[in-house]
C-alpha atoms as a PDB file:
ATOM      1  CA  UNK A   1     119.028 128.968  60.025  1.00  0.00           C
ATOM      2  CA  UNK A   2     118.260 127.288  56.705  1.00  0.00           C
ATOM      3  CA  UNK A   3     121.037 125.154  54.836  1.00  0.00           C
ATOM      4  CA  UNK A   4     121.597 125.015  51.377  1.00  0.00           C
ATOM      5  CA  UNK A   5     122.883 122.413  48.942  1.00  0.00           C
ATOM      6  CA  UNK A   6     126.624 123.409  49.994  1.00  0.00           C
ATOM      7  CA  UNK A   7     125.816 122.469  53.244  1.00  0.00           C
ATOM      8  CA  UNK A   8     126.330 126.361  53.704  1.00  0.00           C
ATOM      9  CA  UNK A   9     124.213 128.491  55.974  1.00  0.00           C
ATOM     10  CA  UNK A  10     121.642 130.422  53.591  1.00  0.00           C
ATOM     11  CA  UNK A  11     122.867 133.845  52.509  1.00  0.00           C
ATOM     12  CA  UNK A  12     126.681 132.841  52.703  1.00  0.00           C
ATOM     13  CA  UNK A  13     128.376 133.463  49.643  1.00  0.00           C
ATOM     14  CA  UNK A  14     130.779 130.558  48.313  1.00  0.00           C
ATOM     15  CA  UNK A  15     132.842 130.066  45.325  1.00  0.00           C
ATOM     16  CA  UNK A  16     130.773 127.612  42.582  1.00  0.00           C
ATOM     17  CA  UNK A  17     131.496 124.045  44.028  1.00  0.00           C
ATOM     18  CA  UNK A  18     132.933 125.172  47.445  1.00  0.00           C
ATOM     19  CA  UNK A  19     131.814 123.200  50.633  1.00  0.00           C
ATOM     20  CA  UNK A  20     132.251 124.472  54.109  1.00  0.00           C
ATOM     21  CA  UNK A  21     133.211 122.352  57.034  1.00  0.00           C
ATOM     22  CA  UNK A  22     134.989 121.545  60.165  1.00  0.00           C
ATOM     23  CA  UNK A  23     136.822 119.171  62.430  1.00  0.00           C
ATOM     24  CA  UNK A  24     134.241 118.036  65.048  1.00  0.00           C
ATOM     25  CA  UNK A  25     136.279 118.123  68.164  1.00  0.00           C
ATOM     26  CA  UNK A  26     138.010 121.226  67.847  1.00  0.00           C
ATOM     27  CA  UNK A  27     134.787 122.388  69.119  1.00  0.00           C
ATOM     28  CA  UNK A  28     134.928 120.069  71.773  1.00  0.00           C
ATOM     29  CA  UNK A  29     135.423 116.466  72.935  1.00  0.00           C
ATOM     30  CA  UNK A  30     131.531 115.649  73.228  1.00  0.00           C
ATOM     31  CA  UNK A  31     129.640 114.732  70.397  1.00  0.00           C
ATOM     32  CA  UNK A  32     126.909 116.926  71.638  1.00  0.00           C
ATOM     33  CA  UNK A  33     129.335 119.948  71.472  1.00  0.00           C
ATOM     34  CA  UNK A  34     130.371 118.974  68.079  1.00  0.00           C
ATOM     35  CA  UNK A  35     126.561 118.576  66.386  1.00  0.00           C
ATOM     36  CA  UNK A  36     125.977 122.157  68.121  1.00  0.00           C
ATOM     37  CA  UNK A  37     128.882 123.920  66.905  1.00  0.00           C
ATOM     38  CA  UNK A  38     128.521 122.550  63.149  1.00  0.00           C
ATOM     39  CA  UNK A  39     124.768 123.740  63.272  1.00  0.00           C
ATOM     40  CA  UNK A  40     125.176 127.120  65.182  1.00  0.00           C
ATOM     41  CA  UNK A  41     127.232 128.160  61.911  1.00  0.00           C
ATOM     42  CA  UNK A  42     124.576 126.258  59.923  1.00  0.00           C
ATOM     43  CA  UNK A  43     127.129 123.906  58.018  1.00  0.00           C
ATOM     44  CA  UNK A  44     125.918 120.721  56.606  1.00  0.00           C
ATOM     45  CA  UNK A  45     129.354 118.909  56.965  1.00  0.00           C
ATOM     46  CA  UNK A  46     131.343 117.808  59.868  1.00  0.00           C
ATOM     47  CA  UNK A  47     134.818 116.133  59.541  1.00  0.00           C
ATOM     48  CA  UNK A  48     135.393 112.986  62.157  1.00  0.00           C
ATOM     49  CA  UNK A  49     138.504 112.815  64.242  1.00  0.00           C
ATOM     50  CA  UNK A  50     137.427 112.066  68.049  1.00  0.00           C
ATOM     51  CA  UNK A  51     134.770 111.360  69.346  1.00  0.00           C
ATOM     52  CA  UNK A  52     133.491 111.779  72.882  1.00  0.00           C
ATOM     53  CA  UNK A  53     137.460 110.897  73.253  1.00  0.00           C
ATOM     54  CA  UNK A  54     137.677 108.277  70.936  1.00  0.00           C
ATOM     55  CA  UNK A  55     138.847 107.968  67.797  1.00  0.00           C
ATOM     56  CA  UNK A  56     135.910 106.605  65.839  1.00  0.00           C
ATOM     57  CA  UNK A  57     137.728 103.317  64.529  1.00  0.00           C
ATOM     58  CA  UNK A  58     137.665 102.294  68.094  1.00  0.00           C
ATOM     59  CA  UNK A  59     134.252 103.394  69.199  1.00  0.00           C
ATOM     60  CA  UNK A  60     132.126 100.611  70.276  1.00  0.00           C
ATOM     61  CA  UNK A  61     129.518  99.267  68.353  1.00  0.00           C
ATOM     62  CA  UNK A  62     126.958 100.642  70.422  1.00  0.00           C
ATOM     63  CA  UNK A  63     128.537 104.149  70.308  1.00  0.00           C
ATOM     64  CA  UNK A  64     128.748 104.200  66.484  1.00  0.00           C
ATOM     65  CA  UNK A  65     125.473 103.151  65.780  1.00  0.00           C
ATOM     66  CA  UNK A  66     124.501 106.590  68.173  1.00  0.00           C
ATOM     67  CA  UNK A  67     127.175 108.446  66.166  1.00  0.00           C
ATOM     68  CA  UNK A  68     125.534 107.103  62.582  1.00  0.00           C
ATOM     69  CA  UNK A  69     121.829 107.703  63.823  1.00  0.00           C
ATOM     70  CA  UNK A  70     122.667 111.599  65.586  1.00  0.00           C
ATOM     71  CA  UNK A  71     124.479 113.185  62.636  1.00  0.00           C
ATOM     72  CA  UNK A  72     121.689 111.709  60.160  1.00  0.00           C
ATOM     73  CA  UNK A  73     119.085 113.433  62.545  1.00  0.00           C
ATOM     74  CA  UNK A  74     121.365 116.624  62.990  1.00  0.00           C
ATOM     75  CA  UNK A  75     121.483 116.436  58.888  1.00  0.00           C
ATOM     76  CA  UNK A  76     125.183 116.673  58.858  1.00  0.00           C
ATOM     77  CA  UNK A  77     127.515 114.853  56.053  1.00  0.00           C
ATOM     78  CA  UNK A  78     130.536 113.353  56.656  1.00  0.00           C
ATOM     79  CA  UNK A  79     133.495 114.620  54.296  1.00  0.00           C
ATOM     80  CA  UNK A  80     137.028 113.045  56.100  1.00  0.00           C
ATOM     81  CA  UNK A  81     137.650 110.725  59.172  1.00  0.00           C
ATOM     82  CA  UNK A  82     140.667 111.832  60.147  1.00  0.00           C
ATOM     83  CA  UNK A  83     142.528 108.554  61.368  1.00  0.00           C
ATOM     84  CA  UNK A  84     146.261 107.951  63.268  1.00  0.00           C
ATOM     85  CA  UNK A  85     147.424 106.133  60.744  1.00  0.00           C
ATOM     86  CA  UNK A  86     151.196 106.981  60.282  1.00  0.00           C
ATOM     87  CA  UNK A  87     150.882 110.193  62.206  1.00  0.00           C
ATOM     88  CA  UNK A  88     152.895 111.939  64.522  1.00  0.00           C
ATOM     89  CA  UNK A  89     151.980 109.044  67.265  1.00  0.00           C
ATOM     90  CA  UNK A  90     152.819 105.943  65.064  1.00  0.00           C
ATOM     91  CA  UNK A  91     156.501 106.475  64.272  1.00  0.00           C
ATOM     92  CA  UNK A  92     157.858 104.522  61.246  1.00  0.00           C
ATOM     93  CA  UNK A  93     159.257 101.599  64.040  1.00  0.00           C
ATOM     94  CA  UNK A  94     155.692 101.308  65.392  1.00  0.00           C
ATOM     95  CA  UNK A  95     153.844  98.237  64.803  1.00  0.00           C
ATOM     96  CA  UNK A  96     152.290  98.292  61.458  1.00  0.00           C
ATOM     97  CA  UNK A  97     149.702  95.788  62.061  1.00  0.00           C
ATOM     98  CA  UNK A  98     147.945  98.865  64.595  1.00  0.00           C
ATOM     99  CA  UNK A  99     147.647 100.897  61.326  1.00  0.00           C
ATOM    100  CA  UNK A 100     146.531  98.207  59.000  1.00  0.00           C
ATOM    101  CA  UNK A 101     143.877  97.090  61.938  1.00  0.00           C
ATOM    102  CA  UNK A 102     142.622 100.898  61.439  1.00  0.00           C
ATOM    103  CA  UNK A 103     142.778 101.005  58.357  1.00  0.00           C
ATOM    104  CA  UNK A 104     139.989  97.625  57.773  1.00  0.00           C
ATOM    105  CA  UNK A 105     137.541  99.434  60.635  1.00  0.00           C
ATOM    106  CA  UNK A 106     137.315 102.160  58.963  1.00  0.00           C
ATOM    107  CA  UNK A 107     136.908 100.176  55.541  1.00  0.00           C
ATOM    108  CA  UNK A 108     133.196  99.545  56.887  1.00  0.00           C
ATOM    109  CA  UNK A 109     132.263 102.703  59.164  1.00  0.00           C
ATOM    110  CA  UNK A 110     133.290 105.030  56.527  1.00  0.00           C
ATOM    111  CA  UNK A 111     130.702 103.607  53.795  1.00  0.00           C
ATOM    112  CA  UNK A 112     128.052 104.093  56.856  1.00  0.00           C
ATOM    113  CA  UNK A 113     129.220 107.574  57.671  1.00  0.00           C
ATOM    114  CA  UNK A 114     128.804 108.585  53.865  1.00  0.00           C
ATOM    115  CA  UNK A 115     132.759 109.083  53.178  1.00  0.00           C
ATOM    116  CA  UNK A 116     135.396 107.432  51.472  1.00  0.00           C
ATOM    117  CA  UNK A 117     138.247 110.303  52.737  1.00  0.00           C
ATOM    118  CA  UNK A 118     140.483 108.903  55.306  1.00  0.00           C
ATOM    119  CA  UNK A 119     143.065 111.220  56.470  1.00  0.00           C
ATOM    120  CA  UNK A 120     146.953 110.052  56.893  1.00  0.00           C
ATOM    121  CA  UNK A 121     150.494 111.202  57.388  1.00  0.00           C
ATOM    122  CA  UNK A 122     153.763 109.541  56.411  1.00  0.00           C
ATOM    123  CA  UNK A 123     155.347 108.244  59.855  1.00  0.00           C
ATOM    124  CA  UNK A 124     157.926 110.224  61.307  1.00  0.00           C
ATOM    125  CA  UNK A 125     161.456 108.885  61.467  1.00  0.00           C
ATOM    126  CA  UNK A 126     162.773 106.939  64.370  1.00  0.00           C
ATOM    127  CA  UNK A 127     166.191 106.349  63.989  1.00  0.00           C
ATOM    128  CA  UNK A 128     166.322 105.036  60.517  1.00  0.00           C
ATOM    129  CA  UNK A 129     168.689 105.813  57.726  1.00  0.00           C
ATOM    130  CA  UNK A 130     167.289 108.203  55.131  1.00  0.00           C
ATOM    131  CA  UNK A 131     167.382 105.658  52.359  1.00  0.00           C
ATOM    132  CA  UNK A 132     165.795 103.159  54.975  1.00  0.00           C
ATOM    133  CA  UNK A 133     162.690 105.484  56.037  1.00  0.00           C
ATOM    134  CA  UNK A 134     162.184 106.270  52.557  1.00  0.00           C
ATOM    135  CA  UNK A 135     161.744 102.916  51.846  1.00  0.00           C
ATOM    136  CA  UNK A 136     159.815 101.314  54.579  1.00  0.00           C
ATOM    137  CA  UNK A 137     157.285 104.943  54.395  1.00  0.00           C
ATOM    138  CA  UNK A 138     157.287 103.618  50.537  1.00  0.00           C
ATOM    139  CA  UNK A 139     156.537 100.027  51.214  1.00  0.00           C
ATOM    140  CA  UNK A 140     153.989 100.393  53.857  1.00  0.00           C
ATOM    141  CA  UNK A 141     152.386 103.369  51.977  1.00  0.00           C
ATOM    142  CA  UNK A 142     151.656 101.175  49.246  1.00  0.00           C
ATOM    143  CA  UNK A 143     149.735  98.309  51.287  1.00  0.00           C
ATOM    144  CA  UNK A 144     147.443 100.824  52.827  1.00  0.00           C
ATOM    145  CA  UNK A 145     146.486 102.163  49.705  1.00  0.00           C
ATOM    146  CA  UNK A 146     146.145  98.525  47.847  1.00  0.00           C
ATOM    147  CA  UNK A 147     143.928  97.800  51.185  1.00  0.00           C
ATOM    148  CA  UNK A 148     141.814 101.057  50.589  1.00  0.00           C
ATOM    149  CA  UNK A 149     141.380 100.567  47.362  1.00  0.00           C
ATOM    150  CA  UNK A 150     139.896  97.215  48.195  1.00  0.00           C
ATOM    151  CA  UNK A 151     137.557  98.707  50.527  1.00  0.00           C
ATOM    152  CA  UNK A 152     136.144 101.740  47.791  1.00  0.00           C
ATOM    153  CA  UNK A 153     138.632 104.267  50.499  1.00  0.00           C
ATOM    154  CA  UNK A 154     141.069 107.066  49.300  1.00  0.00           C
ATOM    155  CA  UNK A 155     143.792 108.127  51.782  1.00  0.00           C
ATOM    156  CA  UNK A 156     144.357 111.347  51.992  1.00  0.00           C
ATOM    157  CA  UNK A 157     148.246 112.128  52.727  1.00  0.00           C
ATOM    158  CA  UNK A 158     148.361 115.290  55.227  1.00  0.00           C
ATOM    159  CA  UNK A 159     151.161 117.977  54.941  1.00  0.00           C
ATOM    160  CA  UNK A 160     151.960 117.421  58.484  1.00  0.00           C
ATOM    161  CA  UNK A 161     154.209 114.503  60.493  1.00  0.00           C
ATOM    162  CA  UNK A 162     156.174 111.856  58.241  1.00  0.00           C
ATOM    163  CA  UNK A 163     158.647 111.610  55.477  1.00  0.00           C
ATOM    164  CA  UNK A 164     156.444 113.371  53.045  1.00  0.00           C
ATOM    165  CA  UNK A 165     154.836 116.220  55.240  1.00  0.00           C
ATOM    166  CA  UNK A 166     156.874 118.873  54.632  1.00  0.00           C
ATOM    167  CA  UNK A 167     158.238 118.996  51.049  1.00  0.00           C
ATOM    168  CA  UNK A 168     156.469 118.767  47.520  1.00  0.00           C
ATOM    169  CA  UNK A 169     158.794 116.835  46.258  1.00  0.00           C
ATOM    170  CA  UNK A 170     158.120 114.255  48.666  1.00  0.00           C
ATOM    171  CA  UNK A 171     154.684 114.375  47.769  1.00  0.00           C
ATOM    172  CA  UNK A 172     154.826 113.849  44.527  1.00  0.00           C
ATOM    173  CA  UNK A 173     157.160 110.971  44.957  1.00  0.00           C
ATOM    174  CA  UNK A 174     154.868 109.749  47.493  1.00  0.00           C
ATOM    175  CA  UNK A 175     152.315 109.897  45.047  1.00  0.00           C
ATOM    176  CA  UNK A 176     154.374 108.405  41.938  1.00  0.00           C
ATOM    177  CA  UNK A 177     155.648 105.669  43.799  1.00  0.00           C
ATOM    178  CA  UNK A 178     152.366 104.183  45.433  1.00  0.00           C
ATOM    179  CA  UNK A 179     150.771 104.949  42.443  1.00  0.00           C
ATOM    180  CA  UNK A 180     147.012 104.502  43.419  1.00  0.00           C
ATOM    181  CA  UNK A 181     143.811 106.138  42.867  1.00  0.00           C
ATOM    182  CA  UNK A 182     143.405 105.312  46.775  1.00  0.00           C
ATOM    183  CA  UNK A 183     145.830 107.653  47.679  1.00  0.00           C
ATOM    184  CA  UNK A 184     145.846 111.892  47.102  1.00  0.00           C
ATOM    185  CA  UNK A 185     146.622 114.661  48.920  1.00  0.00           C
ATOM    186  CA  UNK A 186     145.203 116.581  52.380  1.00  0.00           C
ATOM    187  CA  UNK A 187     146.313 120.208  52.058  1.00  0.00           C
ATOM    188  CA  UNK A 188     146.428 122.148  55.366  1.00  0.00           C
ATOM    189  CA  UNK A 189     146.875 125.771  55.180  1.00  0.00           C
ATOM    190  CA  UNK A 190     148.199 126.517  58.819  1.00  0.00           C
ATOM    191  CA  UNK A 191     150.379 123.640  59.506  1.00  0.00           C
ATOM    192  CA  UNK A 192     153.995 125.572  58.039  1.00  0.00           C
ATOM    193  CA  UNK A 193     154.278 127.445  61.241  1.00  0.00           C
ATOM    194  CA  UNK A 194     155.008 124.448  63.307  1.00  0.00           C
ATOM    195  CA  UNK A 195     156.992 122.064  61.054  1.00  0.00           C
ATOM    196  CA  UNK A 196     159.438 125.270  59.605  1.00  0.00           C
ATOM    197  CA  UNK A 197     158.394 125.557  56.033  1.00  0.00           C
ATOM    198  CA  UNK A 198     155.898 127.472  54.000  1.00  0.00           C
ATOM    199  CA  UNK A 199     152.714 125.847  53.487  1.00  0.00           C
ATOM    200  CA  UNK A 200     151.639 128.219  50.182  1.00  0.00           C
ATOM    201  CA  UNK A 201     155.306 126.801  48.458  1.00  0.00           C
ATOM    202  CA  UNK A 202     153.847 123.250  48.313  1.00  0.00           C
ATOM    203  CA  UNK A 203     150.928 124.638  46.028  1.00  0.00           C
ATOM    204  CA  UNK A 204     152.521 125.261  42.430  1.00  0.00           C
ATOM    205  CA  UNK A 205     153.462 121.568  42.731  1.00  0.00           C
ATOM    206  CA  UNK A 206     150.964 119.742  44.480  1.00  0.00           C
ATOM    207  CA  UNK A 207     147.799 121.577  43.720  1.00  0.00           C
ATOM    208  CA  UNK A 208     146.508 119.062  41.093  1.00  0.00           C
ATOM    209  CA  UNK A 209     146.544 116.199  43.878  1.00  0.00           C
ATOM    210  CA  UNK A 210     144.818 118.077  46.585  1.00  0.00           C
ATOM    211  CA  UNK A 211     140.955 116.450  47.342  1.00  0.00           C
ATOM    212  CA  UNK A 212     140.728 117.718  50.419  1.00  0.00           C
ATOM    213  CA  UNK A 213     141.793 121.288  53.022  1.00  0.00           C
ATOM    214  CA  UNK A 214     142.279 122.247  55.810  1.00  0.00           C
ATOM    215  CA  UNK A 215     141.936 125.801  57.176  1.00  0.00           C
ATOM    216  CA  UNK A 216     144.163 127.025  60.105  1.00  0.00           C
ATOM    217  CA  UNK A 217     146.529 130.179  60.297  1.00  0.00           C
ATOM    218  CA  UNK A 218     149.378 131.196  62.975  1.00  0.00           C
ATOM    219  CA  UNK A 219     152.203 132.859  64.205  1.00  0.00           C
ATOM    220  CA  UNK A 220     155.358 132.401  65.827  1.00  0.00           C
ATOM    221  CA  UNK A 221     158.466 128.794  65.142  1.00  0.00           C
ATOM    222  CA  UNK A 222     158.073 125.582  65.685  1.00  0.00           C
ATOM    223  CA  UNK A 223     159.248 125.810  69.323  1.00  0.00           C
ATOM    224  CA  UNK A 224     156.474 128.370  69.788  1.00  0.00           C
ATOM    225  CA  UNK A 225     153.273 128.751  67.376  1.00  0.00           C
ATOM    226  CA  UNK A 226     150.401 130.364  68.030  1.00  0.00           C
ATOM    227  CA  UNK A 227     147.218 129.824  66.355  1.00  0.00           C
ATOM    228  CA  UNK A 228     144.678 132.905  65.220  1.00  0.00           C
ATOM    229  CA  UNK A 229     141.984 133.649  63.512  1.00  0.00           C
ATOM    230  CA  UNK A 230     142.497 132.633  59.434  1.00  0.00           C
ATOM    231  CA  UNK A 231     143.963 135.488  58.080  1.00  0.00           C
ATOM    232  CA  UNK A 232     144.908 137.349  61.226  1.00  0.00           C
ATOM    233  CA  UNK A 233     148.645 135.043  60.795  1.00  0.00           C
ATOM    234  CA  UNK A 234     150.845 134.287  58.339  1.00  0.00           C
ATOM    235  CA  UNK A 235     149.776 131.409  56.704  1.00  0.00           C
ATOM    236  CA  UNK A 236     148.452 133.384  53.551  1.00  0.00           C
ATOM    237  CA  UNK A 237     145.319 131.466  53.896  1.00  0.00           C
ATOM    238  CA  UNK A 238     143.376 133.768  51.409  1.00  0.00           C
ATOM    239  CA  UNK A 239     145.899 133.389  48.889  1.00  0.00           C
ATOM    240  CA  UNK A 240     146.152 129.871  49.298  1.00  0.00           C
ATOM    241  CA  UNK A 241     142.295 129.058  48.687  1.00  0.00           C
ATOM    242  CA  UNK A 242     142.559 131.624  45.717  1.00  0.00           C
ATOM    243  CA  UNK A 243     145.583 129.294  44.384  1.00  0.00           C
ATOM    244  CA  UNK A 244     143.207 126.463  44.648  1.00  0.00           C
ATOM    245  CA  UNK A 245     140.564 128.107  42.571  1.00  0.00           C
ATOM    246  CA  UNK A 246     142.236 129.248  39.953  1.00  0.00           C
ATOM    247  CA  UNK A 247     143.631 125.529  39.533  1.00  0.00           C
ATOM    248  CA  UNK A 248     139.962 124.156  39.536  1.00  0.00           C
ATOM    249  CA  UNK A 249     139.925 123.022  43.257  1.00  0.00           C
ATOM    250  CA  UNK A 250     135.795 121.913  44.267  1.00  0.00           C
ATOM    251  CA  UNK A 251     135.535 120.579  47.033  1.00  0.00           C
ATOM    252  CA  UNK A 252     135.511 121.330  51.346  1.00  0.00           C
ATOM    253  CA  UNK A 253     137.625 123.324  52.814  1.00  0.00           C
ATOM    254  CA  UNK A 254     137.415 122.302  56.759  1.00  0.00           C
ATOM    255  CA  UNK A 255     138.221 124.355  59.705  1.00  0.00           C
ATOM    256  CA  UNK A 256     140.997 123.279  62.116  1.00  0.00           C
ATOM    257  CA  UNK A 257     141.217 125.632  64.429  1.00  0.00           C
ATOM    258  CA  UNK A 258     143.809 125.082  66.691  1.00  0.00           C
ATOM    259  CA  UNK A 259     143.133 127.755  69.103  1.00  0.00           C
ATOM    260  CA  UNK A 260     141.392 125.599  72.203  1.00  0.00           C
ATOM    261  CA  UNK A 261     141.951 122.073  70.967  1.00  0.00           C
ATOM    262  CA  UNK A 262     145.388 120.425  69.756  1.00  0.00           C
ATOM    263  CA  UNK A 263     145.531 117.144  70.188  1.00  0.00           C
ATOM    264  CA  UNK A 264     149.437 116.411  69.777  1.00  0.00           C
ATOM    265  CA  UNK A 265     149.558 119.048  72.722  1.00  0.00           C
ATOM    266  CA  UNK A 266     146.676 117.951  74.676  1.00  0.00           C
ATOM    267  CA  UNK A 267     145.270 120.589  74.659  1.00  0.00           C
ATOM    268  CA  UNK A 268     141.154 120.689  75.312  1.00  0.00           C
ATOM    269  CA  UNK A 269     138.788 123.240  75.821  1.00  0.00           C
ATOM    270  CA  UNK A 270     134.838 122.166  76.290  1.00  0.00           C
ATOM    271  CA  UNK A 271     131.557 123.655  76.758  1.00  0.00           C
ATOM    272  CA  UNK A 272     129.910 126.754  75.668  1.00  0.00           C
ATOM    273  CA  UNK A 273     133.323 128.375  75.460  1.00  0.00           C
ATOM    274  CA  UNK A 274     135.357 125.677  72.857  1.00  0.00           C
ATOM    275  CA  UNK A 275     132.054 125.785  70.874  1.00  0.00           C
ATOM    276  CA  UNK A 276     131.813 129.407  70.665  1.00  0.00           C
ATOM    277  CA  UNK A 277     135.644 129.839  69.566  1.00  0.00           C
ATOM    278  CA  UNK A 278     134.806 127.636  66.873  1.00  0.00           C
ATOM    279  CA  UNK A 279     131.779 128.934  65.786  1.00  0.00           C
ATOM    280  CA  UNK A 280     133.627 132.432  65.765  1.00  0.00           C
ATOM    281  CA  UNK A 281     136.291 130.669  63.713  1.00  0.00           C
ATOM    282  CA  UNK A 282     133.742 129.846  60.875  1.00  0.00           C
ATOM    283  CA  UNK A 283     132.115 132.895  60.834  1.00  0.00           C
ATOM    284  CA  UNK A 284     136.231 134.568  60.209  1.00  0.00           C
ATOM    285  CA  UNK A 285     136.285 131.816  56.954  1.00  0.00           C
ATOM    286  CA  UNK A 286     132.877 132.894  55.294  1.00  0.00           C
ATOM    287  CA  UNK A 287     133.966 136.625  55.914  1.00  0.00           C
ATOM    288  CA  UNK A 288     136.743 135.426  53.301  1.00  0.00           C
ATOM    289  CA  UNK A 289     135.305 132.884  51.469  1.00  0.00           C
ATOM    290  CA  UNK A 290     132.891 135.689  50.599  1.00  0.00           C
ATOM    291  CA  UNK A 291     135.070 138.019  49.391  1.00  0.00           C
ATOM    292  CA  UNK A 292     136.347 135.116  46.733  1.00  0.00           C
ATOM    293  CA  UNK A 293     133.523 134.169  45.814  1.00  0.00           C
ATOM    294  CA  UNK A 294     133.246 138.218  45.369  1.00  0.00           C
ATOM    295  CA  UNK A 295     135.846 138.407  43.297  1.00  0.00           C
ATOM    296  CA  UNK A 296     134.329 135.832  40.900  1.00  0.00           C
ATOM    297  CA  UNK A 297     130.996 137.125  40.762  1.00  0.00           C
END
């Protein structure tokens, strides 16, 4: 199947400077399952989390020269590597000095991969004061970015696990008082269901700091959500990516499916059938993509 400029399988109709992507290793742990499942749907960009069960700041050298050399023959872009810094595994007690270590690997294997996105969270509380976890997410917020901006990085602040994942005023203050061009927003679509707010609230306030999306829809509380198809929950994913158009959003919009790989649950399907789930996925988000881009034909 031939590949565009979007990095779009030919024929696939996308909104004027709309990218199509996904998270490698919801396909599957393997990097060989992740190259297939990004070329079955005939994508041109992958998004870097794990890889071959390791997170690529700590992949050997000799593993991430083989990582640099197979997605340059597989002719697939990096757009995000999706780090733990200050995520739902580094509370805001955990040693810093793990995130800032992070943090300078990827400073060099990012330029190689082609990226300068480097997703993050805002550490979830552990026992600290309000005023006290505002302050420490604050201070430490601010030396990653200063450190990013060093290296030529932006982070990209998830609406997921921390002191800013859940409400846009958090954000914003996030964004205010760090006050970097290292540091913007990650929007993800799905993620409302399972920290008990809605996702497509955020958007009136944060859309104008949002670089970067993620696409993944569900069902059910925080106790119990269940992922689906985008647009077979209640996510309003369609109405979401309109928002972002009508506000001038370009950029990728990356598939997270949730359905036979979540991490934080460790949950892991491989083989043929994690790579077909996700290839199904993508085919589900250029079924609507299309009809946006129909709608501004």
């Amino acid at each position: 199947m031939s590949v565009d400029a979007t990095g779009t399988s030919a024929g696939t109709a996308l909104p004027p400077g709309i990218a199509l992507c996904g998270i490698g290793d919801e396909a599957g742990a393997s990097l060989d399952e992740q190259i297939s499942a990004l070329t079955t749907l005939g994508w041109g960009h992958i998004e870097l989390r794990n890889v071959d069960g390791t997170a690529v700041a700590d992949l050997d050298a000799a593993a991430f020269e083989r990582l640099v050399d197979r997605l340059a023959a597989a002719d697939l872009a990096v757009t995000c590597v999706d780090s733990r810094i200050a995520n739902w595994g580094r509370p805001i007690t955990a040693d810093f000095d793990a995130d800032l270590r992070e943090l300078d690997a990827l400073g060099e294997r990012c330029h190689r991969l082609g990226t300068r996105y480097v997703r993050v969270m805002s550490y979830p509380n552990d026992g600290l004061s309000e005023a006290d976890w505002r302050q420490e997410v604050l201070t430490r917020m601010g030396k990653l970015a200063a450190r990013a901006e060093e290296a030529g990085l932006v982070l990209l602040h998830e609406n997921c696990a921390g002191w800013a994942g859940t409400e846009a005023a958090r954000m914003r203050e996030l964004l205010t008082e760090v006050d970097s061009p290292a540091l913007r927003l990650l929007f993800d679509v799905g993620n409302g269901v399972a920290y008990g707010y809605e996702a497509y609230d955020l958007l009136p306030t944060i859309a104008p700091y949002v670089e970067h999306v993620h696409i993944k829809d569900a069902v059910g509380t925080p106790e119990d959500a269940s992922y689906l198809l985008p647009g077979d929950g209640r996510c309003r994913v369609e109405d979401s990516l309109r928002y972002l158009l009508d506000q001038g959003y370009t950029g990728v919009w990356s598939i997270e499916p949730h359905i036979n790989v979540r991490p934080h649950e460790s949950l892991a399907t491989e083989g043929k059938d994690g790579v077909d789930a996700f290839v199904e996925y993508g085919r589900a988000l250029e079924r609507m993509v299309a009809r946006l881009a129909g709608e501004r034909a």
